[in-house]
C-alpha atoms as a PDB file:
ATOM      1  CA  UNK A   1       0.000   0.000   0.000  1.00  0.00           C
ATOM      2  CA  UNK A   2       1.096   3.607  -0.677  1.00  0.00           C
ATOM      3  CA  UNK A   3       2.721   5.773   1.590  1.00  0.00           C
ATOM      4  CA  UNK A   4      -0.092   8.762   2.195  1.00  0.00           C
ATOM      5  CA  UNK A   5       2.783  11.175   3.651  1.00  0.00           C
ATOM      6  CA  UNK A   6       0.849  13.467   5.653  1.00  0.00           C
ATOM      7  CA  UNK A   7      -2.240  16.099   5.788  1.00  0.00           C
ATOM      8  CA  UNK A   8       0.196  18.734   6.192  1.00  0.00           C
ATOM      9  CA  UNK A   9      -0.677  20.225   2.778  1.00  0.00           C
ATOM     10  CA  UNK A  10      -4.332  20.294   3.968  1.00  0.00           C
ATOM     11  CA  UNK A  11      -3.377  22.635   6.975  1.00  0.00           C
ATOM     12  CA  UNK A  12      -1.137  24.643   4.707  1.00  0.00           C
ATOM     13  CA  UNK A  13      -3.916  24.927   2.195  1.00  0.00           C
ATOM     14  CA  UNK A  14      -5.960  26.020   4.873  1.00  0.00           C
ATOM     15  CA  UNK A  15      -3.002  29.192   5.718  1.00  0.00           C
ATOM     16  CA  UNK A  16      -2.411  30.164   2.281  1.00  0.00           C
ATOM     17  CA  UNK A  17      -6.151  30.641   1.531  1.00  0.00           C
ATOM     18  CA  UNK A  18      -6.486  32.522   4.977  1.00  0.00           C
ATOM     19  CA  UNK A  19      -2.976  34.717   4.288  1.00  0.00           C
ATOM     20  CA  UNK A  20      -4.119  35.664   0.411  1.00  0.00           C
ATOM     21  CA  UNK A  21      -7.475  37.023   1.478  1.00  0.00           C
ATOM     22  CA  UNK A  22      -5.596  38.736   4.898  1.00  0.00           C
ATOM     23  CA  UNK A  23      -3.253  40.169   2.388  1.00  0.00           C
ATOM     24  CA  UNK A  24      -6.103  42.181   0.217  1.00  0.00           C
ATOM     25  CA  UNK A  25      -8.464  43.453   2.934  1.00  0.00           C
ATOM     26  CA  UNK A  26      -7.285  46.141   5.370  1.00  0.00           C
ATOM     27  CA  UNK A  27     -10.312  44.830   7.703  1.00  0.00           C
ATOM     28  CA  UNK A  28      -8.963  41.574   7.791  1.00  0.00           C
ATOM     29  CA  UNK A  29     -10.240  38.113   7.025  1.00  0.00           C
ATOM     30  CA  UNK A  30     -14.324  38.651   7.246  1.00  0.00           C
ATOM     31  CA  UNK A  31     -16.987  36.365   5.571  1.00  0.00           C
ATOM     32  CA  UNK A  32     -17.656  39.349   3.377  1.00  0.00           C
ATOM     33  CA  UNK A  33     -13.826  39.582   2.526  1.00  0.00           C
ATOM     34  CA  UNK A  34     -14.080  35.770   1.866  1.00  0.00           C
ATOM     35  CA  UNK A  35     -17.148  36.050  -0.453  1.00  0.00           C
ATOM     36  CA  UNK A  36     -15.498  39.040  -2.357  1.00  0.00           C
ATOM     37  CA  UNK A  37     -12.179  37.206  -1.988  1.00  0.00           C
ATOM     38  CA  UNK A  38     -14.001  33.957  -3.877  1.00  0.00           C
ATOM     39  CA  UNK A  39     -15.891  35.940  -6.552  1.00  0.00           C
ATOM     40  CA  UNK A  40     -12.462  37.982  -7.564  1.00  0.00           C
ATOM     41  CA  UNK A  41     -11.170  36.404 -10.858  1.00  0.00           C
ATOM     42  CA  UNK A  42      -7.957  38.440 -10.347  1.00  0.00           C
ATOM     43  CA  UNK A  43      -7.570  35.661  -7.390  1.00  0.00           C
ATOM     44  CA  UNK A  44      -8.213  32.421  -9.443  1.00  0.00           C
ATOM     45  CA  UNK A  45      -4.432  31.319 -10.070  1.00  0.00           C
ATOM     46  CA  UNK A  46      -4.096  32.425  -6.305  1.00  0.00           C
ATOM     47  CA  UNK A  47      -6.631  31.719  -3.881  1.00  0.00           C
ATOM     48  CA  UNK A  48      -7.916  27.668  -3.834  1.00  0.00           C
ATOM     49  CA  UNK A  49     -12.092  28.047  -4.113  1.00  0.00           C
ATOM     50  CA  UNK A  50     -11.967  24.682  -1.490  1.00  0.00           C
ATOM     51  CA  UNK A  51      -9.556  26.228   1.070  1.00  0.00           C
ATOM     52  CA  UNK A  52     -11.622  29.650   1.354  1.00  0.00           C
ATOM     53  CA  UNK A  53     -14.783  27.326   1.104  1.00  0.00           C
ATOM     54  CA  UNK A  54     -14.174  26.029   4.311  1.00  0.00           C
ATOM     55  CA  UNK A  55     -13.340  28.864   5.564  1.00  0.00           C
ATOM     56  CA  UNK A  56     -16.326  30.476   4.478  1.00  0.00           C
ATOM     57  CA  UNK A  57     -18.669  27.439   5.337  1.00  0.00           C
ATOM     58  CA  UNK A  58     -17.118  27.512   9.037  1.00  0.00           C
ATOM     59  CA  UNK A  59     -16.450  30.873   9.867  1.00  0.00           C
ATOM     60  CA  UNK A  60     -18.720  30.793  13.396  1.00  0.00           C
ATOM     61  CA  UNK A  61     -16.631  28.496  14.285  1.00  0.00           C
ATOM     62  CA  UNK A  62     -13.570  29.413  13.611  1.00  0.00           C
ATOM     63  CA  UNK A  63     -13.993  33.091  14.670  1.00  0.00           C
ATOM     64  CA  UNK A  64     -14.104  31.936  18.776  1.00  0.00           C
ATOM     65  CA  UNK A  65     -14.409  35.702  19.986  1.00  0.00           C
ATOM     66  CA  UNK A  66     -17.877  36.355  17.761  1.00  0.00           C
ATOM     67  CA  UNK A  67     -15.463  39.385  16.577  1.00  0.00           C
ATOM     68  CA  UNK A  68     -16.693  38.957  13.041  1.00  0.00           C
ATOM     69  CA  UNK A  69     -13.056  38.235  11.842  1.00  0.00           C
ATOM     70  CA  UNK A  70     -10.747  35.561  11.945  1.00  0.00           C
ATOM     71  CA  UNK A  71      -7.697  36.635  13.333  1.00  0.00           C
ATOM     72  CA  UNK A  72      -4.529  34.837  12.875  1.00  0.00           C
ATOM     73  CA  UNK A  73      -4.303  32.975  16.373  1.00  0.00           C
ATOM     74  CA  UNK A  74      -7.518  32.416  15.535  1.00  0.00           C
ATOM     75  CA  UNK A  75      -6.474  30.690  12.339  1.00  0.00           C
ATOM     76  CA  UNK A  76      -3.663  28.968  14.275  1.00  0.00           C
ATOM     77  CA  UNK A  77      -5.541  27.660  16.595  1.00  0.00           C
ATOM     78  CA  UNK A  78      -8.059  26.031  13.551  1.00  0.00           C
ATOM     79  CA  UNK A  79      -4.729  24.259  12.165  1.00  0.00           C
ATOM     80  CA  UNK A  80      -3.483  23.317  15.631  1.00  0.00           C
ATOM     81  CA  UNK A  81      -6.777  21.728  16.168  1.00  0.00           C
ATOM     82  CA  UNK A  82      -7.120  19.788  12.652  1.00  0.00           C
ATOM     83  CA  UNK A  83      -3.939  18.675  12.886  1.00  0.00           C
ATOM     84  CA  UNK A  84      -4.107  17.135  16.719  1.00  0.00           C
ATOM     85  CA  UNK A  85      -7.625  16.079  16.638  1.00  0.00           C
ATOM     86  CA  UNK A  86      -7.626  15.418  12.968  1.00  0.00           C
ATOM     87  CA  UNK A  87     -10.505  15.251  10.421  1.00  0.00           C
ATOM     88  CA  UNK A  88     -13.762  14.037   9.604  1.00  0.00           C
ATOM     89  CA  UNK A  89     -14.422  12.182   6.702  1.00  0.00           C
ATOM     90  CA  UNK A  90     -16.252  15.419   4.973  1.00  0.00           C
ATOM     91  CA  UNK A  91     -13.685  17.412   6.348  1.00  0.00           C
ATOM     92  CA  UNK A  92     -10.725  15.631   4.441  1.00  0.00           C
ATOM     93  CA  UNK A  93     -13.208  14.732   1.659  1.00  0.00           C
ATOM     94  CA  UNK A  94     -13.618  18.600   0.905  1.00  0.00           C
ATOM     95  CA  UNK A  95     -10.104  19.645   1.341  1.00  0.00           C
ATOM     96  CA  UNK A  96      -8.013  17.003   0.004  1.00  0.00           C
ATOM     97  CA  UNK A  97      -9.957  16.677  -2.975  1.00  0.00           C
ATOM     98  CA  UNK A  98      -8.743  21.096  -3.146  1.00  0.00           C
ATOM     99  CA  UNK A  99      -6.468  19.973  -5.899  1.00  0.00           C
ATOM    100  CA  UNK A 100      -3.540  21.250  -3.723  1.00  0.00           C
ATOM    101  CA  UNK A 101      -3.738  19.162  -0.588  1.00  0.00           C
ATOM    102  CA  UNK A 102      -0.168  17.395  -1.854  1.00  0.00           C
ATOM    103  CA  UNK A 103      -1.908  13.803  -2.241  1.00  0.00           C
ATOM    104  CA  UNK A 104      -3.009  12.028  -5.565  1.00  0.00           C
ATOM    105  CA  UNK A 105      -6.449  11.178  -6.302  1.00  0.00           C
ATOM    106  CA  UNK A 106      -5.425   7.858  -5.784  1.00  0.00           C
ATOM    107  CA  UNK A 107      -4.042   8.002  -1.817  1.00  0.00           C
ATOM    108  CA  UNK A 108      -7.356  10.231  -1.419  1.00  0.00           C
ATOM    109  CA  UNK A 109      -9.488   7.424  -2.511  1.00  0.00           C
ATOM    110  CA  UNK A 110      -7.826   4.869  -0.475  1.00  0.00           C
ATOM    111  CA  UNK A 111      -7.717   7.155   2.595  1.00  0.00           C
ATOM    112  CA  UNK A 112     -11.959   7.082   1.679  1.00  0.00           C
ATOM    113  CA  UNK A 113     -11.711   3.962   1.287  1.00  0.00           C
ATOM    114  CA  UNK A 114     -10.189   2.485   4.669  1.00  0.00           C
ATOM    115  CA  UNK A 115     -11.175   5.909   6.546  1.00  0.00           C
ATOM    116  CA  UNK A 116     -12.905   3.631   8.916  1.00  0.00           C
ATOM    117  CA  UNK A 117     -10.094   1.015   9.521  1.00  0.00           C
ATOM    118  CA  UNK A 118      -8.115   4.005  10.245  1.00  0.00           C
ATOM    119  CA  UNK A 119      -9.573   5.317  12.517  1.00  0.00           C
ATOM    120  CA  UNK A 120      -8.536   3.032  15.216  1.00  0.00           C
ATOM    121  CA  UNK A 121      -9.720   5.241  18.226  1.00  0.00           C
ATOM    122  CA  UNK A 122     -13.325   5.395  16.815  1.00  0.00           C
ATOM    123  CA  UNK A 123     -13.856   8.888  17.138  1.00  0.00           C
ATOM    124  CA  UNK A 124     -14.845   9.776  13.721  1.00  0.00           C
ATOM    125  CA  UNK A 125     -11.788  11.705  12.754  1.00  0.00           C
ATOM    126  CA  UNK A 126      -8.719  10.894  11.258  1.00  0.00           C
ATOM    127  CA  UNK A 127      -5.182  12.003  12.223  1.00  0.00           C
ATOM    128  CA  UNK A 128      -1.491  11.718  10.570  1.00  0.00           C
ATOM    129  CA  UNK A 129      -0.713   9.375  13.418  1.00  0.00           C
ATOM    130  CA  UNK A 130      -3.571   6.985  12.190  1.00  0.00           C
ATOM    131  CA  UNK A 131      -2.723   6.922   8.498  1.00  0.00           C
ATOM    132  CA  UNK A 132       0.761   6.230   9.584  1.00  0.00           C
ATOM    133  CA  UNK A 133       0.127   3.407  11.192  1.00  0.00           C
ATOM    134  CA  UNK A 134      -2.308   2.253   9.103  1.00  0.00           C
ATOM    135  CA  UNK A 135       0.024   2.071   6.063  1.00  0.00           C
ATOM    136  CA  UNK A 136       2.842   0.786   8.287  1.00  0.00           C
ATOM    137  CA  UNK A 137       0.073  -2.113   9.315  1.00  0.00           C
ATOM    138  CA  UNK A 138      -0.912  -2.254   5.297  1.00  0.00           C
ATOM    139  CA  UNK A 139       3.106  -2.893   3.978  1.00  0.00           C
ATOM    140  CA  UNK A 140       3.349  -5.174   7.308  1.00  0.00           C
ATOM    141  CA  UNK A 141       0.552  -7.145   5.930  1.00  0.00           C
ATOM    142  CA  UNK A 142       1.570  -6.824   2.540  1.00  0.00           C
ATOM    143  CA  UNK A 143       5.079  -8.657   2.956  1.00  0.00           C
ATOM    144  CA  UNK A 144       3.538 -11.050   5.391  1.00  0.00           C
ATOM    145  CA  UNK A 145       1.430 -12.116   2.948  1.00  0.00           C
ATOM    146  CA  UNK A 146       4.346 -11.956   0.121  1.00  0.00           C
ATOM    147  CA  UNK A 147       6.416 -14.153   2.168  1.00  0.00           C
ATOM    148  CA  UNK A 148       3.932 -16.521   2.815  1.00  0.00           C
ATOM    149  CA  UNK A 149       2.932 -16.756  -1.042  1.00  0.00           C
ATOM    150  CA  UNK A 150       7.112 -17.336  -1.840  1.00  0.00           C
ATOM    151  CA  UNK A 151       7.458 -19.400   0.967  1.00  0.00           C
ATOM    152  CA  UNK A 152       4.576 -21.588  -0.331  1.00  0.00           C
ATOM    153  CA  UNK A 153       5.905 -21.406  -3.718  1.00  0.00           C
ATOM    154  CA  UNK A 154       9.618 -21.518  -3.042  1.00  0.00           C
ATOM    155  CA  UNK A 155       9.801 -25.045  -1.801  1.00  0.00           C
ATOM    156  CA  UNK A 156      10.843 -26.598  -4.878  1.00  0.00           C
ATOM    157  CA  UNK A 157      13.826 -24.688  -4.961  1.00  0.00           C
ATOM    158  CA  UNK A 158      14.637 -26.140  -2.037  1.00  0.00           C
ATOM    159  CA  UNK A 159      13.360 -30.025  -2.173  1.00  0.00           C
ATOM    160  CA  UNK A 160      13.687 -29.838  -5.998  1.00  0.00           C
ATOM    161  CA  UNK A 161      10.782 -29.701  -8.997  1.00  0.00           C
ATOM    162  CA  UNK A 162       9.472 -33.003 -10.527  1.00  0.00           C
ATOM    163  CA  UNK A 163       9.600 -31.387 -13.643  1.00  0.00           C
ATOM    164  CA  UNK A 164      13.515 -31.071 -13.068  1.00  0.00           C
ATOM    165  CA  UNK A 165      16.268 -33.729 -14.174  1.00  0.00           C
ATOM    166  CA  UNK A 166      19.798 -33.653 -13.468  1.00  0.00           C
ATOM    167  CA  UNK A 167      19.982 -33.633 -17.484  1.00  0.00           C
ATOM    168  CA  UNK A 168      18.725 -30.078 -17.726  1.00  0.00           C
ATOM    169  CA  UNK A 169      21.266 -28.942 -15.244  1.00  0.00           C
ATOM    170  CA  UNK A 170      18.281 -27.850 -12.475  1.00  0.00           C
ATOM    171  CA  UNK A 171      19.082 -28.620  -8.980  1.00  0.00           C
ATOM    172  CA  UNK A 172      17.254 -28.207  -5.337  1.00  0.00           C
ATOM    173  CA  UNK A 173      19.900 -26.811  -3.006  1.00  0.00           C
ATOM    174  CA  UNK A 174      20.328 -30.266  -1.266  1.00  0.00           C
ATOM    175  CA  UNK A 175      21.066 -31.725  -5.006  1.00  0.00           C
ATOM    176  CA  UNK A 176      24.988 -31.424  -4.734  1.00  0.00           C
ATOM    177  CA  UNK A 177      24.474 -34.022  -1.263  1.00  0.00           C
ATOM    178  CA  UNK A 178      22.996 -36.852  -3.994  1.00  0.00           C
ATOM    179  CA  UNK A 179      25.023 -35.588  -6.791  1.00  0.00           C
ATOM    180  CA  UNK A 180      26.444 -38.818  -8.063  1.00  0.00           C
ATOM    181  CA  UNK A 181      29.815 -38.586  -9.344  1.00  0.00           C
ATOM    182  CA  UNK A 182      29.131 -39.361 -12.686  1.00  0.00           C
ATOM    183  CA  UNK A 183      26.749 -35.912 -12.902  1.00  0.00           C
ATOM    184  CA  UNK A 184      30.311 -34.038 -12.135  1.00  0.00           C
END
């Protein structure tokens, strides 16, 4: 199985959108900055419409003082919290699927995919910890199951092949004990 690296490009998604729209309001980063911020075609190539989505979608609760703007601890403290308490299946569903989350369609799908499986603590969310060890478990698995396949397979190189004869020059390991002199 793939290694799925990390959400980090999620979270710093999540900044970028929230510095680009800081960076063009003097009022700072207000839902009506965001919706004038997301209609501006001048920001296309550099604001991500998924990124200032969610930041549009959640701004109650991401602005904790009711101020009507999301400051930058405030912002902070929205990374700090996705990235230790992780996300929900919409919440990595919307954002990694930004285009710029770092992770091919295909780890995304399998991350969909297995979302449940890990999540090993059940609480509906899913953190880098858990996809590490989840594709640590997966390539565990994966060679387990490898070796046992060769190890089934592999025997004849060791006892020798029935389809082998000392004429075609094919020999088991232990064939050099039985080797009879004439073979040499």
């Amino acid at each position: 199985m793939a290694n799925y690296g990390s959400l980090s490009g999620i979270y710093a998604g999540l900044t970028n959108a929230y510095s680009v729209i800081a960076s063009q309001y003097d009022d700072g980063v207000t839902l009506d900055n965001i919706l004038d911020a997301r209609g501006n075609t001048s920001n296309a190539t550099i604001l991500n419409s998924s990124f200032a989505s969610y930041l549009q979608n959640n701004f109650s609760s991401i602005d904790k003082n009711s101020d009507g703007t999301i400051s930058s601890d405030e912002m902070t403290t929205l990374t700090n919290n996705l990235s230790t308490q992780g996300l929900t299946r919409e919440q990595f569903a919307q954002l990694a699927l930004s285009g710029t989350s770092g992770l091919s369609t295909s780890t995304i799908n399998n991350i969909l995919t297995h979302f449940d499986e890990m999540d090993t603590n059940g609480d509906g969310r899913i953190t880098d910890a858990e996809i590490s060890a989840f594709t640590v478990n997966s390539a565990k698995q994966e060679k387990m199951d490898e070796f046992r396949h060769q190890f089934a397979t592999d025997m004849s190189t060791f006892y020798g092949d029935d389809s082998s004869s000392s004429s075609s020059g094919s020999y088991s390991m232990l064939s050099y004990r039985y080797k009879q002199s004439s073979d040499s």
